[in-house]
C-alpha atoms as a PDB file:
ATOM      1  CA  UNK A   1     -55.010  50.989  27.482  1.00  0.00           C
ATOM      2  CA  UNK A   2     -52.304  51.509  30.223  1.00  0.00           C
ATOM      3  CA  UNK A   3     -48.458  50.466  28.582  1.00  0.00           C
ATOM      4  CA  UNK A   4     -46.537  48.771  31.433  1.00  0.00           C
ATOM      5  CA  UNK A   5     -43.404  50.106  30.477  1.00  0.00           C
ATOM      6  CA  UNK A   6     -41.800  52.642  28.056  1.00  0.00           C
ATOM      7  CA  UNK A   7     -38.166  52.003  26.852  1.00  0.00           C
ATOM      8  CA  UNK A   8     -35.537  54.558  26.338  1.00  0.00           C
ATOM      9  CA  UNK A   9     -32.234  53.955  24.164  1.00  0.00           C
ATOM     10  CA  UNK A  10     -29.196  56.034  25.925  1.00  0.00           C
ATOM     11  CA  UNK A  11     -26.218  57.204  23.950  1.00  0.00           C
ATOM     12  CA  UNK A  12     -23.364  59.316  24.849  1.00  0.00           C
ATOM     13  CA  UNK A  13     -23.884  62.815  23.386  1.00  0.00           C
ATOM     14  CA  UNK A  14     -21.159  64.597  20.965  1.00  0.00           C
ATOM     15  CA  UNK A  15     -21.137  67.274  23.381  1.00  0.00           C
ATOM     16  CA  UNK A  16     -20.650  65.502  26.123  1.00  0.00           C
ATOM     17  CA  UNK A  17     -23.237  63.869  28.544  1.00  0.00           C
ATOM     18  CA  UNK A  18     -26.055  61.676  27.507  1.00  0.00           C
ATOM     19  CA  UNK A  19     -29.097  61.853  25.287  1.00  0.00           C
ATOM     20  CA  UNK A  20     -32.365  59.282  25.841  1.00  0.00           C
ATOM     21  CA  UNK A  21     -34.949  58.997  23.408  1.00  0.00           C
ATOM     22  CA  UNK A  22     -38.443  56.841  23.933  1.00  0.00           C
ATOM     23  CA  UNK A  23     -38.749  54.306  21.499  1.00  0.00           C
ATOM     24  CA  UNK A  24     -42.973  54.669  20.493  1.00  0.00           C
ATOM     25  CA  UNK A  25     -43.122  57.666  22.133  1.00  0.00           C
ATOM     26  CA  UNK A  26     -41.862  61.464  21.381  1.00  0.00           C
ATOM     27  CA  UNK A  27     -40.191  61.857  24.411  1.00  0.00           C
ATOM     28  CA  UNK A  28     -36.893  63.338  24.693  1.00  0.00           C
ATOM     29  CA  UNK A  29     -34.188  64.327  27.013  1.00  0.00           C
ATOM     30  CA  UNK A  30     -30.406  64.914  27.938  1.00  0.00           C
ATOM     31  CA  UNK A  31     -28.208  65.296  30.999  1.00  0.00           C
ATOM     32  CA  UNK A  32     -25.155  65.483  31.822  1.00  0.00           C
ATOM     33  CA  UNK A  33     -24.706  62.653  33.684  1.00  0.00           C
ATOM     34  CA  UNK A  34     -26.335  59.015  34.519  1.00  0.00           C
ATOM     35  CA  UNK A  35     -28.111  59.689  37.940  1.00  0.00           C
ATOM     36  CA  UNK A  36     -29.702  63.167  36.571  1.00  0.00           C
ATOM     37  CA  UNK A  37     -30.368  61.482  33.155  1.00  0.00           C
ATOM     38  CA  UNK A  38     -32.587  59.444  35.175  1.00  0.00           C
ATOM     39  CA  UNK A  39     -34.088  62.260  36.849  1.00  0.00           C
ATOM     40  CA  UNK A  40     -34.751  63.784  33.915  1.00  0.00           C
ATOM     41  CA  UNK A  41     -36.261  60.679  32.024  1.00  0.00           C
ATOM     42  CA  UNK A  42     -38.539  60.528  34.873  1.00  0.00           C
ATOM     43  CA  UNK A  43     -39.661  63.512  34.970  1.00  0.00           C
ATOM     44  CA  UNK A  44     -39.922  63.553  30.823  1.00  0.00           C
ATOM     45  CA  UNK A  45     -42.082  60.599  31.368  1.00  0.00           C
ATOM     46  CA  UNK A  46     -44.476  61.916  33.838  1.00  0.00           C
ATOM     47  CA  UNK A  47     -45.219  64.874  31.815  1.00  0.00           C
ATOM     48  CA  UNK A  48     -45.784  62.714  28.419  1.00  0.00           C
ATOM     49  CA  UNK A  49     -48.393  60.788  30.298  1.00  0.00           C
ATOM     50  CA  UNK A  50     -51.225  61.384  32.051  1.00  0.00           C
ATOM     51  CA  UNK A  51     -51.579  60.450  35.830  1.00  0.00           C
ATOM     52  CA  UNK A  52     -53.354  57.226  34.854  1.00  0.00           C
ATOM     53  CA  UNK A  53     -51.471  55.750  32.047  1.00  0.00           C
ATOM     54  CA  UNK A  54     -47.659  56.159  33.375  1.00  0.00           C
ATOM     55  CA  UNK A  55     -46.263  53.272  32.918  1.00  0.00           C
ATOM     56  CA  UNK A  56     -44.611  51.549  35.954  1.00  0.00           C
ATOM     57  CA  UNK A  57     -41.508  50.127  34.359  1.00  0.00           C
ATOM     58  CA  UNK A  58     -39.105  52.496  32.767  1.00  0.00           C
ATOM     59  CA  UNK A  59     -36.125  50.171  30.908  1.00  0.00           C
ATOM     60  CA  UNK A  60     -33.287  51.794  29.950  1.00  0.00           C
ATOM     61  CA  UNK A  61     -30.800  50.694  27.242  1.00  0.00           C
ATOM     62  CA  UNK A  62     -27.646  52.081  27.203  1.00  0.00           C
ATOM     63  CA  UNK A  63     -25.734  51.761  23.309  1.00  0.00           C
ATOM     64  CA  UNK A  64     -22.423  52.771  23.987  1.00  0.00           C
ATOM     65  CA  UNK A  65     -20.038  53.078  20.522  1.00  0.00           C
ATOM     66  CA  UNK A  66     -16.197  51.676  20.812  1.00  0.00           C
ATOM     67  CA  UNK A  67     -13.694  51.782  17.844  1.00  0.00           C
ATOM     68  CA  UNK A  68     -10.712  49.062  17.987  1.00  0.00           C
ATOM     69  CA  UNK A  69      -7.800  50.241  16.543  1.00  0.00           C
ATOM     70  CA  UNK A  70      -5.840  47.383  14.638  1.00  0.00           C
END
């Protein structure tokens, strides 16, 4: 059965960049920036699946962490 979309969670890496990770799926990838971590999830994506079952929605959610000083 074809998925319609696969989700990715996006976090800022400890090294600097970003890191995505599929949630269902073991799919995996980094960049160092936004516009190639797309690239990169796209291409991650394409290879995870076959030609038939890529999904045609890939949702992104970004978790970004912020401390408040009081």
């Amino acid at each position: 059965m074809k998925e319609t979309e696969v989700i990715f969670v996006v976090e800022e890496s400890n090294e600097g960049g970003y890191e995505a990770r599929a949630l269902n799926h073991s799919i995996f990838t980094e960049a160092d920036d936004p516009d190639m971590l797309k690239a990169n999830i796209i291409d991650a994506v394409k290879c995870h699946f076959d030609e038939a079952n890529i999904p045609s929605v890939i949702r992104l959610h970004f978790v970004r962490e912020e401390l408040i000083a009081v």
